[in-house]
C-alpha atoms as a PDB file:
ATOM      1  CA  UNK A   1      11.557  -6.178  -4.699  1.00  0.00           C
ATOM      2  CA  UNK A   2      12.146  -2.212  -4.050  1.00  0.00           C
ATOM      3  CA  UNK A   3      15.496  -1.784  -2.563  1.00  0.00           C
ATOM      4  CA  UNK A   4      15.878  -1.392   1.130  1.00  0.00           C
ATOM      5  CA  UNK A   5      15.353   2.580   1.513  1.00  0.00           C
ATOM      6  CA  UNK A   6      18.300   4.609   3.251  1.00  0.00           C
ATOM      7  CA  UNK A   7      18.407   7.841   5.061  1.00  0.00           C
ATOM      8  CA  UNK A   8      19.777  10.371   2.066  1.00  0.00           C
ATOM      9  CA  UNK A   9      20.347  14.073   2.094  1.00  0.00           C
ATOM     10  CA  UNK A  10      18.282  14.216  -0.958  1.00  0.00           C
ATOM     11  CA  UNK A  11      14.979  13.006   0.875  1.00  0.00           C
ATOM     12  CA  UNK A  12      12.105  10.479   0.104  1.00  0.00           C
ATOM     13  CA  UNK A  13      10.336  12.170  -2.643  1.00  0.00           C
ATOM     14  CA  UNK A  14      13.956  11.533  -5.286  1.00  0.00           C
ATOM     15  CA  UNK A  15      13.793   7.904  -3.988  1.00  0.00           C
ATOM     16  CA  UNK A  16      10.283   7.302  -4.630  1.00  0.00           C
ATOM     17  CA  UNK A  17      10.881   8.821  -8.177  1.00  0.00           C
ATOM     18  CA  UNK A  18      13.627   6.262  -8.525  1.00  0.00           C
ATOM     19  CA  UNK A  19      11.799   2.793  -7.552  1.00  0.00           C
ATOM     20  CA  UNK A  20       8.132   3.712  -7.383  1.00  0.00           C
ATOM     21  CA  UNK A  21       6.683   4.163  -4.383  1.00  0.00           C
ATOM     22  CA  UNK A  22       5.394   0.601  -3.548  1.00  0.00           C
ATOM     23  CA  UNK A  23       4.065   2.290  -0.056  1.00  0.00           C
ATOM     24  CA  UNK A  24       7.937   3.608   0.290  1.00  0.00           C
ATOM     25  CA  UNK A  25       6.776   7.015   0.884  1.00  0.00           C
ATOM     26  CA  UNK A  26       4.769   6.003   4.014  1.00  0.00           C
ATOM     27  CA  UNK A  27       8.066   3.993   5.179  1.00  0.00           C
ATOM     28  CA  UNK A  28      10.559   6.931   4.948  1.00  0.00           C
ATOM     29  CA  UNK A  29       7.337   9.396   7.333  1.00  0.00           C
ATOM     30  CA  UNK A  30       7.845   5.984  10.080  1.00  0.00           C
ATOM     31  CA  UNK A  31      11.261   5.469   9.572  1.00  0.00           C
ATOM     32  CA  UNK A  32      12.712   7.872  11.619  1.00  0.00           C
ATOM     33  CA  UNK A  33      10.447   6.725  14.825  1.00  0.00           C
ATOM     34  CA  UNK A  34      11.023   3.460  14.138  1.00  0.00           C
ATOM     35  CA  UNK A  35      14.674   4.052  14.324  1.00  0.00           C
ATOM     36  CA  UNK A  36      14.328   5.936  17.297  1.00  0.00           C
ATOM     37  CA  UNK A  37      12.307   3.177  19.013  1.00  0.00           C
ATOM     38  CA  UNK A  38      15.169   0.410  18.035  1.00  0.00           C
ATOM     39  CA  UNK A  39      17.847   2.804  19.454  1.00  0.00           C
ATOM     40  CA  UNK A  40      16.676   3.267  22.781  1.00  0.00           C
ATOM     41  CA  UNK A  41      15.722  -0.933  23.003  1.00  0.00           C
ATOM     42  CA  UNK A  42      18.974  -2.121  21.487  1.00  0.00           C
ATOM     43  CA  UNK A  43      21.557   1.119  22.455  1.00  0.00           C
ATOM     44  CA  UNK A  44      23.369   0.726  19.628  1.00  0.00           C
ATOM     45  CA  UNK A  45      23.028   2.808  16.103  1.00  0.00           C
ATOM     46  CA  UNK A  46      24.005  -0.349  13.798  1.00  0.00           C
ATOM     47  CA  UNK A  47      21.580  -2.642  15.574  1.00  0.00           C
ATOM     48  CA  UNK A  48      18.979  -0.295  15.388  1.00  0.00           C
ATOM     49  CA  UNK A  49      19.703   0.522  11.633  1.00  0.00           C
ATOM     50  CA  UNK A  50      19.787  -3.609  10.925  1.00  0.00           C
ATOM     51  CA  UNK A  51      16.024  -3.775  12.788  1.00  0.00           C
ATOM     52  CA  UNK A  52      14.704  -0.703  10.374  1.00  0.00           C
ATOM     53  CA  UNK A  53      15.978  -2.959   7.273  1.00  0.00           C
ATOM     54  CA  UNK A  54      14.407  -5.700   8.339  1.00  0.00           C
ATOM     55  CA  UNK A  55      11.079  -3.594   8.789  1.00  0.00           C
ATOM     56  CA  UNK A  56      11.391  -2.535   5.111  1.00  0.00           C
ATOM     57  CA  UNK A  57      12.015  -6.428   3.790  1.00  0.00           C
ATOM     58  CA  UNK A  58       9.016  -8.240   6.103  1.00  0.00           C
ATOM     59  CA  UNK A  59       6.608  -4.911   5.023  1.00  0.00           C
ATOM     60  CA  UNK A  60       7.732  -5.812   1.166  1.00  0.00           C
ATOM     61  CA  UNK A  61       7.254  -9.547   1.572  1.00  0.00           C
ATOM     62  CA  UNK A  62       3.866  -8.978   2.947  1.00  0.00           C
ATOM     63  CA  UNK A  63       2.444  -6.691   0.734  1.00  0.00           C
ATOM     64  CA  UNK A  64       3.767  -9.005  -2.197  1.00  0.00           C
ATOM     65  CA  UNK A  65       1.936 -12.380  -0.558  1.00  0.00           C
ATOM     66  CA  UNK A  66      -1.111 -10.311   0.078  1.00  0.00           C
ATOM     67  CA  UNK A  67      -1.156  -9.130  -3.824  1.00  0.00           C
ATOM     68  CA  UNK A  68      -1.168 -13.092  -4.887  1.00  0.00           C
ATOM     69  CA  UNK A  69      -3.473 -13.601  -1.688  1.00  0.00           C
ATOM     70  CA  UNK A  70      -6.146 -11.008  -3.716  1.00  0.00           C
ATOM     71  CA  UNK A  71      -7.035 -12.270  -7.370  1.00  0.00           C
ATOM     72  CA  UNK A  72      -7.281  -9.181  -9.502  1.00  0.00           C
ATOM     73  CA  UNK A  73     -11.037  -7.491  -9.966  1.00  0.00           C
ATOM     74  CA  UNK A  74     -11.483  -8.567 -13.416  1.00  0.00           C
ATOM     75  CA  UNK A  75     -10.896 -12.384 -12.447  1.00  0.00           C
ATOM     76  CA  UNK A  76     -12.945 -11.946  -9.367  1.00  0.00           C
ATOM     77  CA  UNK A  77     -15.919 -10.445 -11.960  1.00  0.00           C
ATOM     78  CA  UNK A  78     -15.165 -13.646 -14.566  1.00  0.00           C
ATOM     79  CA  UNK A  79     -15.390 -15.770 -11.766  1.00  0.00           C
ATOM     80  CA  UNK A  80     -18.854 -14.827 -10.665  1.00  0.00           C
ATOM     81  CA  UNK A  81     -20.332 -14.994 -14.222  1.00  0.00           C
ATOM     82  CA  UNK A  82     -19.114 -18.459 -14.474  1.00  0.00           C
ATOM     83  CA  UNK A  83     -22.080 -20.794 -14.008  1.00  0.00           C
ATOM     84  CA  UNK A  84     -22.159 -22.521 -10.683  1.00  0.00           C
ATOM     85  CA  UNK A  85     -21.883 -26.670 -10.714  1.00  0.00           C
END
């Protein structure tokens, strides 16, 4: 799994060059709102921080379940030229 993604000077394009982008560069364009929206429901910077990480990890563990959720194409094509019993 792609490291939780932090606010850097440097920007998101140097961190997606780093880890792949694994949907990291649509992430860092929402983080900043979704930040903002955990700031002004918890009042507190760290808390809101702690809720943006946990964003990142549930978005990674989803998108990996829904890649073993989706057989690749080429077993989906095998499995339609198998004969049916």
């Amino acid at each position: 799994m792609t490291a939780a993604p932090h606010a850097s000077s440097q920007g998101a394009s140097s961190v997606n060059t780093l880890h792949g982008d694994d949907g990291l560069s649509a992430f860092m364009r929402v983080r900043p709102r979704l930040f903002g929206i955990a700031y002004r429901m918890l009042g507190n910077a760290a808390e809101a921080e702690d809720v943006v990480q946990d964003v990142w990890v549930r978005w990674q563990i989803a998108r990996i379940a829904a890649s073993f959720a989706t057989p690749p194409r080429s077993s989906r094509r095998l499995r339609h030229d198998w004969p049916s019993t």
